[in-house]
C-alpha atoms as a PDB file:
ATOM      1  CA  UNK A   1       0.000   0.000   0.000  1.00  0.00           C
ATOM      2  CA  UNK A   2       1.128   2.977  -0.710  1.00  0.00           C
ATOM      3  CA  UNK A   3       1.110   6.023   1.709  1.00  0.00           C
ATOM      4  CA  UNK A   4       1.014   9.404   0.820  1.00  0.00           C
ATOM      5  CA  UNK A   5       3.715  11.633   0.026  1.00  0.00           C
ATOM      6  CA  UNK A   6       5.441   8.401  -0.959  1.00  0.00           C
ATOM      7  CA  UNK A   7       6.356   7.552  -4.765  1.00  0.00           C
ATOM      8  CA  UNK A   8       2.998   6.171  -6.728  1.00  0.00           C
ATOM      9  CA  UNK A   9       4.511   3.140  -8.273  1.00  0.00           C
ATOM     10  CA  UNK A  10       5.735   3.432 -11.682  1.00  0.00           C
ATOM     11  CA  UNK A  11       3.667   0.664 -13.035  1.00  0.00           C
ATOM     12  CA  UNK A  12       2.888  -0.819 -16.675  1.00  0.00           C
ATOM     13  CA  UNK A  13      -0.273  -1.699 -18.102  1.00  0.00           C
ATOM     14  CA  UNK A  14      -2.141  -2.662 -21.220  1.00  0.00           C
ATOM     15  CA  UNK A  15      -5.114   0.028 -21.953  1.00  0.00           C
ATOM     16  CA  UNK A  16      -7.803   1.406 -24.152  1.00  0.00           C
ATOM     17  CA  UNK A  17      -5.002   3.755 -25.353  1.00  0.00           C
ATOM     18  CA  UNK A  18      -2.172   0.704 -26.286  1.00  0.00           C
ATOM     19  CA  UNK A  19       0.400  -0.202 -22.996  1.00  0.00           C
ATOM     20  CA  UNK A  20       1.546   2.416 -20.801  1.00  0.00           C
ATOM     21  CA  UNK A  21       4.069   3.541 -18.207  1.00  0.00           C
ATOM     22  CA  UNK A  22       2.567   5.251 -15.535  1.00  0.00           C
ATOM     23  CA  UNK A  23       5.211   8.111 -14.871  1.00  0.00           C
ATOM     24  CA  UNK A  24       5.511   8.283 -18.395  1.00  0.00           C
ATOM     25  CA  UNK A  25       2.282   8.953 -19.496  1.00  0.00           C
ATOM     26  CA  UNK A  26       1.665  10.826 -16.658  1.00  0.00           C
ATOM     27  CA  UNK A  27       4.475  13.447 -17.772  1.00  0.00           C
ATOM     28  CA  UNK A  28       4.286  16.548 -15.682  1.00  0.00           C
ATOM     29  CA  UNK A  29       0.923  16.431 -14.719  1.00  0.00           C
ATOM     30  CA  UNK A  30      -1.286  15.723 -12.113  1.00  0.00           C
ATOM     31  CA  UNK A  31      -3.291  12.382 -12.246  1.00  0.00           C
ATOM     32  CA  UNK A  32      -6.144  10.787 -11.227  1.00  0.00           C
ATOM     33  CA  UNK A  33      -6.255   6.963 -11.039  1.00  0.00           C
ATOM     34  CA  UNK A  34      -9.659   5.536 -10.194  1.00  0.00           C
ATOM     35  CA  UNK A  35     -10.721   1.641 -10.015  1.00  0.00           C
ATOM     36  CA  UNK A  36     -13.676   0.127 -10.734  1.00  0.00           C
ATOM     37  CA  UNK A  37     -15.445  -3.561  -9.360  1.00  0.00           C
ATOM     38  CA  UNK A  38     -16.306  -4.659 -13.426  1.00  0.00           C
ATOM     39  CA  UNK A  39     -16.932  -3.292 -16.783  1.00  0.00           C
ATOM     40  CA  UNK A  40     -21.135  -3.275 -17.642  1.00  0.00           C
ATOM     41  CA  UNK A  41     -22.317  -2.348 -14.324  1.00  0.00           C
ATOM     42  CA  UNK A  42     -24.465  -0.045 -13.059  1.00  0.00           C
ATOM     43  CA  UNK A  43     -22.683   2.487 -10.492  1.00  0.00           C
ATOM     44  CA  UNK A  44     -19.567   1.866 -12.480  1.00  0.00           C
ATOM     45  CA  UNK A  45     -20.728   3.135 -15.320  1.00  0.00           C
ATOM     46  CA  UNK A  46     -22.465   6.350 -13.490  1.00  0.00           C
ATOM     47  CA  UNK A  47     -19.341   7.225 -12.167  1.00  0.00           C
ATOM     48  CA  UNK A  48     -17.377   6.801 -15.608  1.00  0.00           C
ATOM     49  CA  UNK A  49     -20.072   9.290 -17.448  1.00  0.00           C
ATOM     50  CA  UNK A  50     -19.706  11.960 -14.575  1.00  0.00           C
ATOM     51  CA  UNK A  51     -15.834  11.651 -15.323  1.00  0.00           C
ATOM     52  CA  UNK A  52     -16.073  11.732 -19.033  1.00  0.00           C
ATOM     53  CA  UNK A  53     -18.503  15.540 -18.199  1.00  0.00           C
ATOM     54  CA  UNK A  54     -16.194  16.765 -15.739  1.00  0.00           C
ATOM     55  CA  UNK A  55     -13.241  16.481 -18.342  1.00  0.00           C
ATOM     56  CA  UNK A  56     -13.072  20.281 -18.947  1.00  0.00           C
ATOM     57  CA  UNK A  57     -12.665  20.977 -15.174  1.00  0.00           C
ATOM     58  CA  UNK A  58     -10.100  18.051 -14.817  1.00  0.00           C
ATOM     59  CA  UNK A  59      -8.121  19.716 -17.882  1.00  0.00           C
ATOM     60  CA  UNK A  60      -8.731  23.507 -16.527  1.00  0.00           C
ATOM     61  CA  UNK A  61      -6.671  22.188 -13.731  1.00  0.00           C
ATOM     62  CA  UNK A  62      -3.746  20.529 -15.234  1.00  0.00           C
ATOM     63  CA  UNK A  63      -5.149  16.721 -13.968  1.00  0.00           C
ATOM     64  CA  UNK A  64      -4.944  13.729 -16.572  1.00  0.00           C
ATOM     65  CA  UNK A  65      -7.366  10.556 -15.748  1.00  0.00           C
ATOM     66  CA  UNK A  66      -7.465   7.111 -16.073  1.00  0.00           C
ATOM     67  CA  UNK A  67      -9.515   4.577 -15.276  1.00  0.00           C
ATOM     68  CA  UNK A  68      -9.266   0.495 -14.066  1.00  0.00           C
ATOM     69  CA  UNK A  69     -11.484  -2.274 -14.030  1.00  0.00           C
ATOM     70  CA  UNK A  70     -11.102  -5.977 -13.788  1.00  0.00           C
ATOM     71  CA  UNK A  71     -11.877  -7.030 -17.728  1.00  0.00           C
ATOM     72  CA  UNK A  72     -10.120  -6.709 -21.034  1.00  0.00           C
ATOM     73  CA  UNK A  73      -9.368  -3.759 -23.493  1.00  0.00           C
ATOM     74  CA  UNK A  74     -12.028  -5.016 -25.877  1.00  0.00           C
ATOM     75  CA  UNK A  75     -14.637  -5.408 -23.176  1.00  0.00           C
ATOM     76  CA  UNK A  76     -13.372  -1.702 -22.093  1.00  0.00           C
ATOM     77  CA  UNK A  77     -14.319  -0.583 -25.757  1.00  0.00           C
ATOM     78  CA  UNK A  78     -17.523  -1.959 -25.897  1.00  0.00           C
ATOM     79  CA  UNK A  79     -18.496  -0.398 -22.478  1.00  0.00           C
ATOM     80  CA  UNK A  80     -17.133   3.293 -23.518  1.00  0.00           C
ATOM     81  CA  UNK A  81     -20.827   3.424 -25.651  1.00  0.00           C
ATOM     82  CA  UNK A  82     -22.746   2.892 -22.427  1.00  0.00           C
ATOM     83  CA  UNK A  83     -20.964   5.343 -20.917  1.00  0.00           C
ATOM     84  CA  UNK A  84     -21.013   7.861 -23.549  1.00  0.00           C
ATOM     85  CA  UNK A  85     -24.292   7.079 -23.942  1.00  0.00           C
ATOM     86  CA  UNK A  86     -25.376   7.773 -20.499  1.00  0.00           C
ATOM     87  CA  UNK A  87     -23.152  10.968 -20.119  1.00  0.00           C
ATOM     88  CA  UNK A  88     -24.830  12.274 -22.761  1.00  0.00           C
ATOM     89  CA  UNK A  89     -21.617  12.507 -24.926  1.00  0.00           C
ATOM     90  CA  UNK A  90     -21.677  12.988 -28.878  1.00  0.00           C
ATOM     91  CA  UNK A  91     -17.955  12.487 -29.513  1.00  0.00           C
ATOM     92  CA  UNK A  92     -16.236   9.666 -31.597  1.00  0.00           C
ATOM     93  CA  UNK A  93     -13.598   8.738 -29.281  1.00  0.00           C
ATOM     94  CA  UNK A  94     -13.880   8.154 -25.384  1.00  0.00           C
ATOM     95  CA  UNK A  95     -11.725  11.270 -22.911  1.00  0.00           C
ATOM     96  CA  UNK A  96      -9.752   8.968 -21.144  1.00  0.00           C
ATOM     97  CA  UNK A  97      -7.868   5.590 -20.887  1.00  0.00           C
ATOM     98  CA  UNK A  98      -9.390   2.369 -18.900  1.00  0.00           C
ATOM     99  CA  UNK A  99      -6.476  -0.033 -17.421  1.00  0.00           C
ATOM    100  CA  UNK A 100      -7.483  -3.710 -18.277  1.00  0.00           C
ATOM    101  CA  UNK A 101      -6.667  -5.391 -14.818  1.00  0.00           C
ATOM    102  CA  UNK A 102      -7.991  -8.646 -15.725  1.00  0.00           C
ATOM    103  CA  UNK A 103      -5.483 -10.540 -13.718  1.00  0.00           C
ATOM    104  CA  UNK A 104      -6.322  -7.932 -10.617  1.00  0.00           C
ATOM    105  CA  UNK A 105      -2.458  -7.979 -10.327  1.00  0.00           C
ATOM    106  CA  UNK A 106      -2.418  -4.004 -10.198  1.00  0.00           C
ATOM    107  CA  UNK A 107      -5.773  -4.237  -7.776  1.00  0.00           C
ATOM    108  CA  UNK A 108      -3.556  -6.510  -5.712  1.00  0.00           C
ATOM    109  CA  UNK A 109      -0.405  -3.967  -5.886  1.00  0.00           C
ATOM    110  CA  UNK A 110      -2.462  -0.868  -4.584  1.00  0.00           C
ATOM    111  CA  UNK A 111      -4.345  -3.213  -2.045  1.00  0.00           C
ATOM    112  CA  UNK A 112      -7.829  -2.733  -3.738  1.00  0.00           C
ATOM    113  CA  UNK A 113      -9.338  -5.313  -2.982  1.00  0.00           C
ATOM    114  CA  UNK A 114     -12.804  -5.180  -1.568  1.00  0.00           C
ATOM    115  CA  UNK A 115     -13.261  -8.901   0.331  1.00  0.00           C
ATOM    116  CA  UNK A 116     -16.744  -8.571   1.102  1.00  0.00           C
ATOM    117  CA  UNK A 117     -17.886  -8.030  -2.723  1.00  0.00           C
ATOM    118  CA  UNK A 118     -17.403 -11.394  -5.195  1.00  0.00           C
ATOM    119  CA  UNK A 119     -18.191 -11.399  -8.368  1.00  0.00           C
ATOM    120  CA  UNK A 120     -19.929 -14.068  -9.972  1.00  0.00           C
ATOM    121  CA  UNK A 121     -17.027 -16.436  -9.996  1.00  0.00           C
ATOM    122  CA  UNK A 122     -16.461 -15.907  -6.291  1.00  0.00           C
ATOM    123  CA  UNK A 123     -13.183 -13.848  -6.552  1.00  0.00           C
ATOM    124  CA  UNK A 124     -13.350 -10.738  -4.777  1.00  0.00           C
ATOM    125  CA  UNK A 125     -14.319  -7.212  -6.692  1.00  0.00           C
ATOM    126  CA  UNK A 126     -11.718  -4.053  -6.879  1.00  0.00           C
ATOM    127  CA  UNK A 127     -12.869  -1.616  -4.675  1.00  0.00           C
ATOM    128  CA  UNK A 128     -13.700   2.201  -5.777  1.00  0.00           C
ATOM    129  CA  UNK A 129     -10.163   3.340  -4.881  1.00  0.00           C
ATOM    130  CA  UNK A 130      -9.178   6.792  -6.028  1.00  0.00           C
ATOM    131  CA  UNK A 131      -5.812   7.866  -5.929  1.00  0.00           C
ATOM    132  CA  UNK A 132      -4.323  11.504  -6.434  1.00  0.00           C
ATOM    133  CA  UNK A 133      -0.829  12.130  -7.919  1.00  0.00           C
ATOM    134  CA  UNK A 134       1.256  15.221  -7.976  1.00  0.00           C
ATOM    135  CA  UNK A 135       3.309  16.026 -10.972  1.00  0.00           C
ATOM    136  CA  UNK A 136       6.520  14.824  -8.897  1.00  0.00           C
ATOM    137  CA  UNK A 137       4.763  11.257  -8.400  1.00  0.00           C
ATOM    138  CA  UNK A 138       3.926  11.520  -5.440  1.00  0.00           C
ATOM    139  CA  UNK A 139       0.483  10.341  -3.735  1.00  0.00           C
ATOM    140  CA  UNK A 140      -1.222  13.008  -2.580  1.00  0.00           C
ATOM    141  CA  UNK A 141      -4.739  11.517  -1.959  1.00  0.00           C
ATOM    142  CA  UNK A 142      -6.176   7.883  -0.912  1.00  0.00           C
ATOM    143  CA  UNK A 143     -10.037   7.709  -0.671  1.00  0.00           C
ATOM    144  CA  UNK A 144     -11.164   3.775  -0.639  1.00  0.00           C
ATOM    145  CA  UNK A 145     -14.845   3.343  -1.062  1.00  0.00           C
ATOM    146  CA  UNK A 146     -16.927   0.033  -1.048  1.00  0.00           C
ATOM    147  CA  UNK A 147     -18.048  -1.612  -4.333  1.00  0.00           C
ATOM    148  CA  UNK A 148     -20.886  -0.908  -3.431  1.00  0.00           C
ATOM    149  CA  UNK A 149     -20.787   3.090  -2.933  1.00  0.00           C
ATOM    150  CA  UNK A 150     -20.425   5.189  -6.344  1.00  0.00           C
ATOM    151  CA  UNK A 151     -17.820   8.155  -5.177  1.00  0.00           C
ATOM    152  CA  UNK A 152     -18.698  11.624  -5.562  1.00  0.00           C
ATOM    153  CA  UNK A 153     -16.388  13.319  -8.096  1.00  0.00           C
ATOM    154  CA  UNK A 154     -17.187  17.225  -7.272  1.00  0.00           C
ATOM    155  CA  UNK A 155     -15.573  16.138  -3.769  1.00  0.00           C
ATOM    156  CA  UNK A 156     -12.635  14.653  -5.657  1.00  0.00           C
ATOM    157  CA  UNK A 157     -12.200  18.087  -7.623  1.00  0.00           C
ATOM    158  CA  UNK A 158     -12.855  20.036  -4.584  1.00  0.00           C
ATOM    159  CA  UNK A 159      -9.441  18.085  -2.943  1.00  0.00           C
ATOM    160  CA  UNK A 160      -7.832  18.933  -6.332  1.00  0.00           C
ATOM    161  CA  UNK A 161      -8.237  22.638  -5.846  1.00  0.00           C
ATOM    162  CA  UNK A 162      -7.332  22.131  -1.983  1.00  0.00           C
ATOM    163  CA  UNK A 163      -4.175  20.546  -2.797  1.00  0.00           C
ATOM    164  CA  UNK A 164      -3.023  22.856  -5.825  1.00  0.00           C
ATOM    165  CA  UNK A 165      -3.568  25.789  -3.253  1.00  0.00           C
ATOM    166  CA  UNK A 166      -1.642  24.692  -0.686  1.00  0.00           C
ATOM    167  CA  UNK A 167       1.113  24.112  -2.520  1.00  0.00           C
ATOM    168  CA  UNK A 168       1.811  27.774  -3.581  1.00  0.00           C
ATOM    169  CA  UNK A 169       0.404  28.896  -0.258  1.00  0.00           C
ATOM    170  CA  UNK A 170       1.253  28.766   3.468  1.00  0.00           C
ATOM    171  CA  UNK A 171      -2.567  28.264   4.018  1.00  0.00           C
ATOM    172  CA  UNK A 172      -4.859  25.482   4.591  1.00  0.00           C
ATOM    173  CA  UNK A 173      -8.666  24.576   3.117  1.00  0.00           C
ATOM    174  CA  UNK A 174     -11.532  24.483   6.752  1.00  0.00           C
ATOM    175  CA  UNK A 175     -14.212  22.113   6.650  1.00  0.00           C
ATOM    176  CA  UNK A 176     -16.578  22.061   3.456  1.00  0.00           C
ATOM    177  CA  UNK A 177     -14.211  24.608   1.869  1.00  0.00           C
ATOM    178  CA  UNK A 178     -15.072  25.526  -1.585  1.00  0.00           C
ATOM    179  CA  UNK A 179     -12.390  27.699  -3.851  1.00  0.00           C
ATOM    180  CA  UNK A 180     -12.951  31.824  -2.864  1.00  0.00           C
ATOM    181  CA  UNK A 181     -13.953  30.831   0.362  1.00  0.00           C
ATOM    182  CA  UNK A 182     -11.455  32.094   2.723  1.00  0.00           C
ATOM    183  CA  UNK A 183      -8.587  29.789   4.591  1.00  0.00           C
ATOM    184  CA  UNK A 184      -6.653  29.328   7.294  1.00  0.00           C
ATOM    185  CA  UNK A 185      -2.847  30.119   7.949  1.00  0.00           C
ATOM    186  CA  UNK A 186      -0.722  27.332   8.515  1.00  0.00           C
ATOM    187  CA  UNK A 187       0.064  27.220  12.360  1.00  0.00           C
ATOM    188  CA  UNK A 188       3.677  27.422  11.071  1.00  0.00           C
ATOM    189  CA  UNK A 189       3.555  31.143   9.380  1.00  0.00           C
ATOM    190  CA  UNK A 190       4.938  33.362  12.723  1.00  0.00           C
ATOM    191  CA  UNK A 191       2.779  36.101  13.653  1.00  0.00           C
ATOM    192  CA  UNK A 192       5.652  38.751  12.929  1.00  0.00           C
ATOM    193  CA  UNK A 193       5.297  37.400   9.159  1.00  0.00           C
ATOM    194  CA  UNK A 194       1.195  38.139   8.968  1.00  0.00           C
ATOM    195  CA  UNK A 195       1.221  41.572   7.832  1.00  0.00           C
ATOM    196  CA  UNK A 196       3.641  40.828   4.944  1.00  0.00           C
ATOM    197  CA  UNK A 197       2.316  37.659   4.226  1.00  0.00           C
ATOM    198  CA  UNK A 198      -1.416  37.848   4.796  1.00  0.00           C
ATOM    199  CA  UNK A 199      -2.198  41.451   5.291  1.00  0.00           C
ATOM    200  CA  UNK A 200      -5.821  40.857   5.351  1.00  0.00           C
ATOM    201  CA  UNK A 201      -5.891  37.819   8.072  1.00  0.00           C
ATOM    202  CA  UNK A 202      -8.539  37.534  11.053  1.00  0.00           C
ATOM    203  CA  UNK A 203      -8.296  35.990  14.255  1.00  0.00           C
ATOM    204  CA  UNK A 204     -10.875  34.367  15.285  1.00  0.00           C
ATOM    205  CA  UNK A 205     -11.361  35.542  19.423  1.00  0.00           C
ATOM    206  CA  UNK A 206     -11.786  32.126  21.065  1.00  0.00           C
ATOM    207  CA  UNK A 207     -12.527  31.055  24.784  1.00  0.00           C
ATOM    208  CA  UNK A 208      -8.950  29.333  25.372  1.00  0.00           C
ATOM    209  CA  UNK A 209      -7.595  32.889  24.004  1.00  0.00           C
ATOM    210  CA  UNK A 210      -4.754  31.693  21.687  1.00  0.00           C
ATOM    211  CA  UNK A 211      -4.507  33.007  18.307  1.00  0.00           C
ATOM    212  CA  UNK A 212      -4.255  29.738  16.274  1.00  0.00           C
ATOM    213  CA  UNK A 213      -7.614  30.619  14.378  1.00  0.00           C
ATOM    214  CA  UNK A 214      -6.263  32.764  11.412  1.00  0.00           C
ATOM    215  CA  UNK A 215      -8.874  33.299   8.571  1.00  0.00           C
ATOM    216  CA  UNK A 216      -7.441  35.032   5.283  1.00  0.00           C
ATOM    217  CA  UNK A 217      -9.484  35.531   2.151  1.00  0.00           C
ATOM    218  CA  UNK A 218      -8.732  32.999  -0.385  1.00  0.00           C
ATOM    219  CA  UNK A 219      -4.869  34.263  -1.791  1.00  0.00           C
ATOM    220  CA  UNK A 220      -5.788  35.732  -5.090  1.00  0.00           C
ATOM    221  CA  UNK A 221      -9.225  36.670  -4.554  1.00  0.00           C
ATOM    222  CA  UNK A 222     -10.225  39.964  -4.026  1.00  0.00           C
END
């Protein structure tokens, strides 16, 4: 398993695209990798047409995406019309690759297994596993839902914009943040570097009176 901030493992696979290295294809952006129980199946393919209309937004933000499920490149081609279909998409080709995991050795590698869920010839389903990776390779996100449970991708973008944020800024994202909302400053920005550094910051009085509550308006945002 990997852990984040560690190296996302630079794995080959066969796709809808032709084989792949991850890091490779990958290049300097930032990546989404997100499994899938089995090709032809219900939530599965809900959560493949939100992905395939939420392409602009993952390309405003720099993020390739790719896909995995348990059944073969030609099996992966015949399900892109479903999912087209239900995403209400006109184009010829499909936005993004699908890994063929038929083997479940990459499932296996990233521990996404989901025990509890078989499939019809008893071997256990991939979990929904979604994975976020930087544009050094490094694992930024883990989010491991049930086979069961379709993920919600707006969440998924929301962490995106959290994450690319952070990076240029000393801040961090509060609870149900959304971008323009204000942040907080990292506990580690000294108080002597506030008016320089956020000249418009808060502080929130609280009963304990310490000054670890420091709202600023979202950095770029007027």
């Amino acid at each position: 398993m990997v852990n984040l901030g560690e190296l996302f493992p630079n794995f080959q696979a066969n796709t809808t695209i032709g084989p792949i290295t991850f890091h490779e294809w990958l290049g300097d952006s930032w990546g989404i990798l997100f499994s899938h129980p089995a090709d032809f199946t219900p939530v599965c393919t809900t959560e493949l047409a939100r992905v395939v209309q939420l392409q602009p937004e993952f390309q405003k933000r720099g993020v390739k995406v790719i896909a995995l499920s348990c059944d073969s490149v030609e099996s992966h081609n015949q399900w892109a019309d479903d999912i087209k279909l239900y995403a209400k998409c006109s184009s010829d080709s499909f936005p993004y690759p699908i890994i063929a995991d038929e083997k479940r050795n990459l499932a296996t590698e990233l521990n996404m297994i989901d025990p509890d869920e078989k499939g019809p010839d008893g071997i256990p389903l991939t979990a929904r596993a979604v994975f976020v990776v930087d544009p050094n390779k490094k694992m930024r996100l883990s989010i491991l839902y049930p086979a069961t449970t379709g993920r919600n991708f707006d969440e998924i973008l929301r962490v995106i914009d959290s994450l690319q944020l952070t990076d240029k800024h000393k801040v961090a994202t509060p609870v149900d943040w959304k971008p323009g909302e204000p942040v907080m400053v990292q506990p580690t920005v000294p108080e002597d570097q506030l008016p320089t550094m956020f000249p418009r910051v808060t502080v929130v009085a609280l009963p304990s009176g310490k000054t670890y509550m420091r709202q600023t308006p979202h950095p770029g945002v007027n």
